[in-house]
PDB file of N, CA and C in Angstrom:
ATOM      1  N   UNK A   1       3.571 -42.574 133.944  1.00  0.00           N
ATOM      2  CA  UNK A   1       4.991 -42.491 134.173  1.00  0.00           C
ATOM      3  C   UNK A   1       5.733 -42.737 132.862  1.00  0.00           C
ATOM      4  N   UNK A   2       6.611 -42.607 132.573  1.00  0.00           N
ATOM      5  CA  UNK A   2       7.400 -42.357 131.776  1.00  0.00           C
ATOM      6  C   UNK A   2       9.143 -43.084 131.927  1.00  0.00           C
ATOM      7  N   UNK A   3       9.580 -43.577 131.480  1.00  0.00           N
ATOM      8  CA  UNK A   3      10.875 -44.432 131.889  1.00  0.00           C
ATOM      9  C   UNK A   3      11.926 -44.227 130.874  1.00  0.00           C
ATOM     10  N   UNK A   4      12.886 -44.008 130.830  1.00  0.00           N
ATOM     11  CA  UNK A   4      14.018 -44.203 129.488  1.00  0.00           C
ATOM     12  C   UNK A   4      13.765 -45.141 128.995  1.00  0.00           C
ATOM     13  N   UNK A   5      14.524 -44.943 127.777  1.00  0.00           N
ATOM     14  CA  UNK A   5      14.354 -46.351 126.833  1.00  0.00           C
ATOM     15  C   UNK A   5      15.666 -46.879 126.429  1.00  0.00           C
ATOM     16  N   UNK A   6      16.912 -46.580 127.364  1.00  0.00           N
ATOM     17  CA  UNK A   6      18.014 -46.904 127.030  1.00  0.00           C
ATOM     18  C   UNK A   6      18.381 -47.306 128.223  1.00  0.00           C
ATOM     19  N   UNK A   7      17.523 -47.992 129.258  1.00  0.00           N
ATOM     20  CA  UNK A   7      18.174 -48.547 130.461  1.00  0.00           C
ATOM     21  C   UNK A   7      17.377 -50.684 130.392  1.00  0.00           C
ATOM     22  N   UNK A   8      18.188 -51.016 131.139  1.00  0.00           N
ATOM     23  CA  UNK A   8      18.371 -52.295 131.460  1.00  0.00           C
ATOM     24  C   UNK A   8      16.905 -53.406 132.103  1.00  0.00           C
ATOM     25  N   UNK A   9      16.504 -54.177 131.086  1.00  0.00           N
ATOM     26  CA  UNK A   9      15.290 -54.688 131.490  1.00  0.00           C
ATOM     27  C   UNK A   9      15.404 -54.643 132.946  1.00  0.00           C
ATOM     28  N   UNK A  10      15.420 -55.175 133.764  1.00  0.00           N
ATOM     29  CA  UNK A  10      15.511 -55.372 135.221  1.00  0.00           C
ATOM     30  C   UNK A  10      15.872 -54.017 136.640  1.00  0.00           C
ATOM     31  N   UNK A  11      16.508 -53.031 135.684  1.00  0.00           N
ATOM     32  CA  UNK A  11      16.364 -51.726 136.242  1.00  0.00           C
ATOM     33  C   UNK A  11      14.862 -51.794 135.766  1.00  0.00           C
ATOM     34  N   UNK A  12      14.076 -51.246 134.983  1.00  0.00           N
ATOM     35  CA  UNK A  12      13.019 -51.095 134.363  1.00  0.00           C
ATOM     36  C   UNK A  12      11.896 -51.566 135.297  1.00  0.00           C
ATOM     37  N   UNK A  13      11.915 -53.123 135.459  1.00  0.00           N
ATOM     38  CA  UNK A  13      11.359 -53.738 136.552  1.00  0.00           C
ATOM     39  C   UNK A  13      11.447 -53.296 137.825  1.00  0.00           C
ATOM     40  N   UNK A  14      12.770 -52.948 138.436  1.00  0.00           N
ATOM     41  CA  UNK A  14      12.609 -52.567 139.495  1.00  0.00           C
ATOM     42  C   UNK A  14      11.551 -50.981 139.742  1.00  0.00           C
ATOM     43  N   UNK A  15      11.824 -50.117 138.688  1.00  0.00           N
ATOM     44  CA  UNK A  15      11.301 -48.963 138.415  1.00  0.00           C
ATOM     45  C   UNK A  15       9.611 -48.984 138.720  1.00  0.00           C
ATOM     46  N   UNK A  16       9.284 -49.673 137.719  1.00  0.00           N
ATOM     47  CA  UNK A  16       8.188 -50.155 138.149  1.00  0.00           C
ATOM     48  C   UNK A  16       7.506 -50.694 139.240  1.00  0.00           C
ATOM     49  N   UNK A  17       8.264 -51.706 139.745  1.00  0.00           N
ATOM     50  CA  UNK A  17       7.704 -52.218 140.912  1.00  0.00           C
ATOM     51  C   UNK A  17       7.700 -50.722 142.407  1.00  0.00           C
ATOM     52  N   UNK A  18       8.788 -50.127 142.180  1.00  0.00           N
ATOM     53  CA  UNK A  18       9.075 -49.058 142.936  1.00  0.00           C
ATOM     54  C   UNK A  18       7.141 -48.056 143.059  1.00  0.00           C
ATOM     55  N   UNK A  19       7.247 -47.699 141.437  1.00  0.00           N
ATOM     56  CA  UNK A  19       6.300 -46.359 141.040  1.00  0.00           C
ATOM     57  C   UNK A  19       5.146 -47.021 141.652  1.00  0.00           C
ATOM     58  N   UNK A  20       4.446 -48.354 141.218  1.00  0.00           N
ATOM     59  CA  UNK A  20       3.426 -49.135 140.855  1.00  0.00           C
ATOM     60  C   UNK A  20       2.923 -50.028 141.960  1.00  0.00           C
ATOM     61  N   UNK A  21       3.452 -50.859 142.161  1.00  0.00           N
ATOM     62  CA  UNK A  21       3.139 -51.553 143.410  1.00  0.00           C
ATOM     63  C   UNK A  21       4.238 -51.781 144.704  1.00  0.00           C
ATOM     64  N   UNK A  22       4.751 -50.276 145.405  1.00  0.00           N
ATOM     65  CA  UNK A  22       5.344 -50.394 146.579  1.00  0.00           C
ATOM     66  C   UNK A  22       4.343 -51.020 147.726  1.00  0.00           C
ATOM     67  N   UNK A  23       3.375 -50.706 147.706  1.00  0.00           N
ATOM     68  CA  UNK A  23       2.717 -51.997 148.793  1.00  0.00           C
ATOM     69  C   UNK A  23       2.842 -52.923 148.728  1.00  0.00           C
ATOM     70  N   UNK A  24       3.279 -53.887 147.988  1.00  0.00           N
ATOM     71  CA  UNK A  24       3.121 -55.241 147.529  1.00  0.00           C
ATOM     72  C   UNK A  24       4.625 -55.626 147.336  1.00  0.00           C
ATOM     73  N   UNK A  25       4.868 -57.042 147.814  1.00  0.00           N
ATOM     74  CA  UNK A  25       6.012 -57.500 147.839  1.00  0.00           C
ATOM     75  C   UNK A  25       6.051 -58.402 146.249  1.00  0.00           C
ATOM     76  N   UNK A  26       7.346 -57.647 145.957  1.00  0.00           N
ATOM     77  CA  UNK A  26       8.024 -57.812 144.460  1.00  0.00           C
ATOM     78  C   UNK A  26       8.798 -58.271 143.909  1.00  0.00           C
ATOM     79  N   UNK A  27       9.529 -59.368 145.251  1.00  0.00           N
ATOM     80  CA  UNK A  27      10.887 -59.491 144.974  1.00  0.00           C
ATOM     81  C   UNK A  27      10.838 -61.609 144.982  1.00  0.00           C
ATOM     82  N   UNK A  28       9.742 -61.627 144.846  1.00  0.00           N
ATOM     83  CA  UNK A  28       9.846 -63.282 144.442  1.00  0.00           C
ATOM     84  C   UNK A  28       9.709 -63.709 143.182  1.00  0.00           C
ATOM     85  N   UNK A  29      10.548 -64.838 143.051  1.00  0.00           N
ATOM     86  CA  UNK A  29      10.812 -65.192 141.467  1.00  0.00           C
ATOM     87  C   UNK A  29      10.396 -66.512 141.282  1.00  0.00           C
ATOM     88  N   UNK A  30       9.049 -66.788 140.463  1.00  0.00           N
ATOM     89  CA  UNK A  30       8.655 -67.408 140.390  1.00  0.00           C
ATOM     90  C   UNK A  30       8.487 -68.313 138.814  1.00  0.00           C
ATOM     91  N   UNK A  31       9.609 -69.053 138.784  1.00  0.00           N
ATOM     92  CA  UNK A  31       9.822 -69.843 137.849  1.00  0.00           C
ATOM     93  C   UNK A  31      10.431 -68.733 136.324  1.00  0.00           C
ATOM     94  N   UNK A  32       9.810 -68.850 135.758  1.00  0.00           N
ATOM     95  CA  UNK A  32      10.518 -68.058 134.153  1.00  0.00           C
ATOM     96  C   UNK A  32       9.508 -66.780 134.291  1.00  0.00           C
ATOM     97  N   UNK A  33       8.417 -66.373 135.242  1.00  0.00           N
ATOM     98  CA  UNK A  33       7.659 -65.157 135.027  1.00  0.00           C
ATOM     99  C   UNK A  33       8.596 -64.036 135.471  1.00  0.00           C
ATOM    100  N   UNK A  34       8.952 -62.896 134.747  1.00  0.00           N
ATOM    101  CA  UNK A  34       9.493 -61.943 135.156  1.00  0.00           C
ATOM    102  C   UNK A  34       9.346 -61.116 135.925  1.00  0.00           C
ATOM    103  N   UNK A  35       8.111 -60.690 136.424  1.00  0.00           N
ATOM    104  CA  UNK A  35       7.671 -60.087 137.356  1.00  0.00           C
ATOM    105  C   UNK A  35       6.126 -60.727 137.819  1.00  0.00           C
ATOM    106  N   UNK A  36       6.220 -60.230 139.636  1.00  0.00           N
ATOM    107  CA  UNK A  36       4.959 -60.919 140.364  1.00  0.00           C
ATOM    108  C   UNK A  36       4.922 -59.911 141.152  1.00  0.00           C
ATOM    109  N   UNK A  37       4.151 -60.094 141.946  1.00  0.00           N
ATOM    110  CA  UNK A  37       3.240 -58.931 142.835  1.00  0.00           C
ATOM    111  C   UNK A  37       2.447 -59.895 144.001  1.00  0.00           C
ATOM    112  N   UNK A  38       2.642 -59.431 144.940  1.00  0.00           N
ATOM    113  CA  UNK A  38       2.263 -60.593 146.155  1.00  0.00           C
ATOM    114  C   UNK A  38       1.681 -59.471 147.562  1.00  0.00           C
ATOM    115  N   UNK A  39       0.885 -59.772 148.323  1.00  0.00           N
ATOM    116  CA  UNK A  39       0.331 -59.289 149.353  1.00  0.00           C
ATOM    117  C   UNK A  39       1.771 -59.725 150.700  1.00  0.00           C
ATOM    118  N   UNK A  40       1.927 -58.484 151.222  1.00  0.00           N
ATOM    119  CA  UNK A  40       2.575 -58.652 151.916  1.00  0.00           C
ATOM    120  C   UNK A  40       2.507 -59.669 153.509  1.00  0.00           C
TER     121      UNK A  40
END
């Protein structure tokens, strides 16, 4: 995949989490790590 390089860390993240791991729940924030990946 391929992503712009003139958009917003956290768009980016979401992008990813979208392409990459839609099975997997993405949306917990766990301390200062920017992104996690969790079994639904």
């Amino acid at each position: 995949m391929t992503y712009p390089k003139n958009i917003r860390e956290e768009e980016l993240k979401n992008l990813i989490a979208k392409d990459w791991f839609s099975a997997y729940d993405t949306t917990h924030i766990l301390g200062d790590i920017d992104f996690s990946v969790a079994r639904q």
